[in-house]
N, C-alpha and C. Protein backbone atom coordinates (compact mmCIF):
# COMPACT_ATOMS: atom_id res chain seq x y z
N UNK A 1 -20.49 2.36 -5.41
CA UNK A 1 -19.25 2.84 -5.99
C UNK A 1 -19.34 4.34 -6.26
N UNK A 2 -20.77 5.14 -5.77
CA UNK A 2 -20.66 6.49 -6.26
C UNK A 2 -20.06 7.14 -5.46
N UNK A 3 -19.45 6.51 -4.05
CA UNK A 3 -18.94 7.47 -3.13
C UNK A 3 -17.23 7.34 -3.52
N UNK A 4 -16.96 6.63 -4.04
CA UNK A 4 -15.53 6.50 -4.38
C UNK A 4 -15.03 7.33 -4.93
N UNK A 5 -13.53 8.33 -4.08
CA UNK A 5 -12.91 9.22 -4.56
C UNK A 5 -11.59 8.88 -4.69
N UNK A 6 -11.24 9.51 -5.73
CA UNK A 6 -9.52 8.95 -6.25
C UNK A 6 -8.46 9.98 -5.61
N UNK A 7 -7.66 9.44 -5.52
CA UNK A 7 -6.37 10.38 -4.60
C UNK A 7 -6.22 11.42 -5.08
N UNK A 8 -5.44 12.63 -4.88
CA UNK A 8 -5.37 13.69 -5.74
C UNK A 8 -4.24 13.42 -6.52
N UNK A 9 -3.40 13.94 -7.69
CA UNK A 9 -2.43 13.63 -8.19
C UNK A 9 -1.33 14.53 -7.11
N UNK A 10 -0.34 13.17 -6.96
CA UNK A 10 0.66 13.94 -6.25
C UNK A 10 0.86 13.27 -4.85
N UNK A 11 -0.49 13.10 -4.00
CA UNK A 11 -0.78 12.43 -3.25
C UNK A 11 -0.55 10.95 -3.19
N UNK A 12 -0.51 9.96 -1.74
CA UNK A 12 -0.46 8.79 -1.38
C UNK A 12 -1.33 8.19 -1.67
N UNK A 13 -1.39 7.42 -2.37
CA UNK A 13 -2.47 6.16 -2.90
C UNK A 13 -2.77 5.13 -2.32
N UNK A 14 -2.30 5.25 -0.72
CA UNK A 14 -2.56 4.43 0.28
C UNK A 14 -4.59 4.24 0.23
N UNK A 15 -4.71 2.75 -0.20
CA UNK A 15 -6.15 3.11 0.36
C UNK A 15 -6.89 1.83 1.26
N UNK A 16 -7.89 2.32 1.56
CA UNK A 16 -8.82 1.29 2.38
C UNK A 16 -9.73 0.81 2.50
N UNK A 17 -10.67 -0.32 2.52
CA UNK A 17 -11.89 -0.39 1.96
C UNK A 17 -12.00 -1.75 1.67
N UNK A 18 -13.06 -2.44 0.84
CA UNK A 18 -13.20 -3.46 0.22
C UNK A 18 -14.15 -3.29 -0.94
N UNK A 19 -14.21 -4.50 -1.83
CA UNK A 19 -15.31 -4.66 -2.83
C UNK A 19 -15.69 -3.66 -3.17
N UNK A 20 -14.27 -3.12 -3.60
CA UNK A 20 -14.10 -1.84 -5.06
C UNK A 20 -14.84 -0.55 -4.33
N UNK A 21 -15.24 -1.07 -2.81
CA UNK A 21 -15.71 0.54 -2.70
C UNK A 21 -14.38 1.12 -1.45
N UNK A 22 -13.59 1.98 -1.83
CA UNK A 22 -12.17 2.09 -1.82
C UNK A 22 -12.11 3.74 -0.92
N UNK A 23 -11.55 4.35 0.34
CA UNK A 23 -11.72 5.37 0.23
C UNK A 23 -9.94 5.68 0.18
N UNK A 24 -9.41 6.82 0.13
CA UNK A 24 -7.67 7.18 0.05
C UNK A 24 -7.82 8.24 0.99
N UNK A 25 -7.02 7.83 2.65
CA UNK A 25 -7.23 8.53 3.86
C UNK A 25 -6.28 9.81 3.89
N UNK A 26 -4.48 9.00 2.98
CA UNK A 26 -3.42 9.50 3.32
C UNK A 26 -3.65 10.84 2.36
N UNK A 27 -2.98 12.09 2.76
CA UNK A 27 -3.06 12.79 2.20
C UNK A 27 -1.49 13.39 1.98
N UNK A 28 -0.67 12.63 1.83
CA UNK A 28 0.96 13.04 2.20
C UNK A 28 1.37 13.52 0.72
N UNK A 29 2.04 13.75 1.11
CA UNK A 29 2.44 14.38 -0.78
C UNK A 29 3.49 13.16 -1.09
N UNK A 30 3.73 12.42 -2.42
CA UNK A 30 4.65 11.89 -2.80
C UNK A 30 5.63 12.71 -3.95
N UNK A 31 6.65 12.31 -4.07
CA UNK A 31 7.77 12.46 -4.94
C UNK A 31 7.10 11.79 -6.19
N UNK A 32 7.14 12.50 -7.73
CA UNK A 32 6.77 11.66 -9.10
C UNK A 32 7.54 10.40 -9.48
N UNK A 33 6.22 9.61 -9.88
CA UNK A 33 6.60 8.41 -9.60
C UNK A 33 6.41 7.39 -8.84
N UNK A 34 5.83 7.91 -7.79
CA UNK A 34 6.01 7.16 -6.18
C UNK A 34 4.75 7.25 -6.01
N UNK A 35 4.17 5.52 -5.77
CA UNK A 35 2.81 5.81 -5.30
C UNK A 35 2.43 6.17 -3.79
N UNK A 36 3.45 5.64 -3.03
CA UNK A 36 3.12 5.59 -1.48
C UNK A 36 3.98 6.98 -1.06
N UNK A 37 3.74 7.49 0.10
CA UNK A 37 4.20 8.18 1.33
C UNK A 37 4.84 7.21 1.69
N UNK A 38 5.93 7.70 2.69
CA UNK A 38 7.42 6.85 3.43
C UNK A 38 6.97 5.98 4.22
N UNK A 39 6.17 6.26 4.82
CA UNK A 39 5.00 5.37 5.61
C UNK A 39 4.87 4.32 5.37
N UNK A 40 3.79 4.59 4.37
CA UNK A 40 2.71 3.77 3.75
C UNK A 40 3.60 2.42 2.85
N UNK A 41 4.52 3.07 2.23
CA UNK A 41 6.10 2.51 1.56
C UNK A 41 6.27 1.26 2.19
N UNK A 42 6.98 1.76 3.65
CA UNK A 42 7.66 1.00 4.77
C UNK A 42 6.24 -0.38 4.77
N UNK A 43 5.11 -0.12 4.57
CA UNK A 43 3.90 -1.10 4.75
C UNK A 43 3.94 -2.17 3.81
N UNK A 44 4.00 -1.30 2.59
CA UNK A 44 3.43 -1.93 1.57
C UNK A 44 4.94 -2.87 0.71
N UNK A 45 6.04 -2.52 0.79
CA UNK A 45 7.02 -3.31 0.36
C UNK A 45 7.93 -3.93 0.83
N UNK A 46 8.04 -4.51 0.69
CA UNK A 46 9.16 -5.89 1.00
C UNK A 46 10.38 -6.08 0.44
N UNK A 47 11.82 -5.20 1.21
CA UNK A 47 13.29 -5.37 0.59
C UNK A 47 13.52 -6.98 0.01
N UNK A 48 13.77 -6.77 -1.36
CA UNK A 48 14.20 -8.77 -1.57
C UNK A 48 14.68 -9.77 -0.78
N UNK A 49 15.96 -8.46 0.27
CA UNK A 49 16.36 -9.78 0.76
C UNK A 49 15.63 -10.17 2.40
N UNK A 50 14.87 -9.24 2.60
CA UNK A 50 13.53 -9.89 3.57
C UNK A 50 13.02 -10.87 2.99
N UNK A 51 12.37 -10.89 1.61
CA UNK A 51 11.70 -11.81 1.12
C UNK A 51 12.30 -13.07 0.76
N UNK A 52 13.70 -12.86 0.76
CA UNK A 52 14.47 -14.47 0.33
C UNK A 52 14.54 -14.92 1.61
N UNK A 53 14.70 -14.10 2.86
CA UNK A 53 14.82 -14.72 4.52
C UNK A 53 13.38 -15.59 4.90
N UNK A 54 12.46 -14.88 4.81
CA UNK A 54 11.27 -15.04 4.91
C UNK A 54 10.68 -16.80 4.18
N UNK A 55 11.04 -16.77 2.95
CA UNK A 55 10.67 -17.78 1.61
C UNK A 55 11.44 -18.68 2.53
N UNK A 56 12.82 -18.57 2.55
CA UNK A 56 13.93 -19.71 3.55
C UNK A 56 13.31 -20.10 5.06
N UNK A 57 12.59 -19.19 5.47
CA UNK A 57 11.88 -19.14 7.03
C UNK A 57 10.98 -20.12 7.19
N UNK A 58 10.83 -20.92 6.23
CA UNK A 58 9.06 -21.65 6.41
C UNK A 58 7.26 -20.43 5.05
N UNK A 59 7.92 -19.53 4.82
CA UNK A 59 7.07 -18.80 4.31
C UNK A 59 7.30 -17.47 4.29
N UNK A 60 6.68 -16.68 3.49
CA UNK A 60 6.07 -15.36 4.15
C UNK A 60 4.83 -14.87 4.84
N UNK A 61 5.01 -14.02 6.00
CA UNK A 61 3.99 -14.13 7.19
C UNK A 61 2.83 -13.64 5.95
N UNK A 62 2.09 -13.82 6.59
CA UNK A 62 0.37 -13.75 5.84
C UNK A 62 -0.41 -12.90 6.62
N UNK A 63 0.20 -12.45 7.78
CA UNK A 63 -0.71 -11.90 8.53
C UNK A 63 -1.05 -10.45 8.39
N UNK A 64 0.02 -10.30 7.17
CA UNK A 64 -0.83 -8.71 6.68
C UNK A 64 -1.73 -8.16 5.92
N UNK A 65 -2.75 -7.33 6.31
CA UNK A 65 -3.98 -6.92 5.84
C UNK A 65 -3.46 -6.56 4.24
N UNK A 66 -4.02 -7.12 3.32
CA UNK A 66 -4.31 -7.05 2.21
C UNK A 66 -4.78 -5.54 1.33
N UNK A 67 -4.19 -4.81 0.93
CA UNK A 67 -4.92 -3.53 0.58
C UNK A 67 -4.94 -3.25 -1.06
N UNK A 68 -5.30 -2.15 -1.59
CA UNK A 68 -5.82 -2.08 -2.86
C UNK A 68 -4.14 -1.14 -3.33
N UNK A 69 -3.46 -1.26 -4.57
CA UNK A 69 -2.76 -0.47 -5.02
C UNK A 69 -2.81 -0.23 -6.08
């Protein structure tokens, strides 16, 4: 865990890694407030009403990589 560096403030908190040893690649600037870049955003969240289609679909897909936020 001594190599673990934290995002800068300001920056995308997109990160990658496992078992707490974590590195933060994105270097995009965010808006205050906002943890992700537009990007990273588009990855990491799910509009509700995707998620009520999805829930109605049989599930939500699972097949996305799991990351730290």
């Amino acid at each position: 865990m001594d190599n673990m560096t934290l995002p800068r403030p300001g920056c995308c908190k997109w990160a990658e890694g496992d078992a707490g040893n974590y590195t933060f690649p994105c270097s995009n600037r965010v808006e205050p407030g906002v943890s992700y870049c537009d990007e990273h955003r588009s990855i990491v969240y799910i509009p509700p009403e995707e998620r009520r289609r999805n829930r109605s679909g049989g599930g939500m897909n699972t097949s996305f990589k799991r990351i730290a936020a």
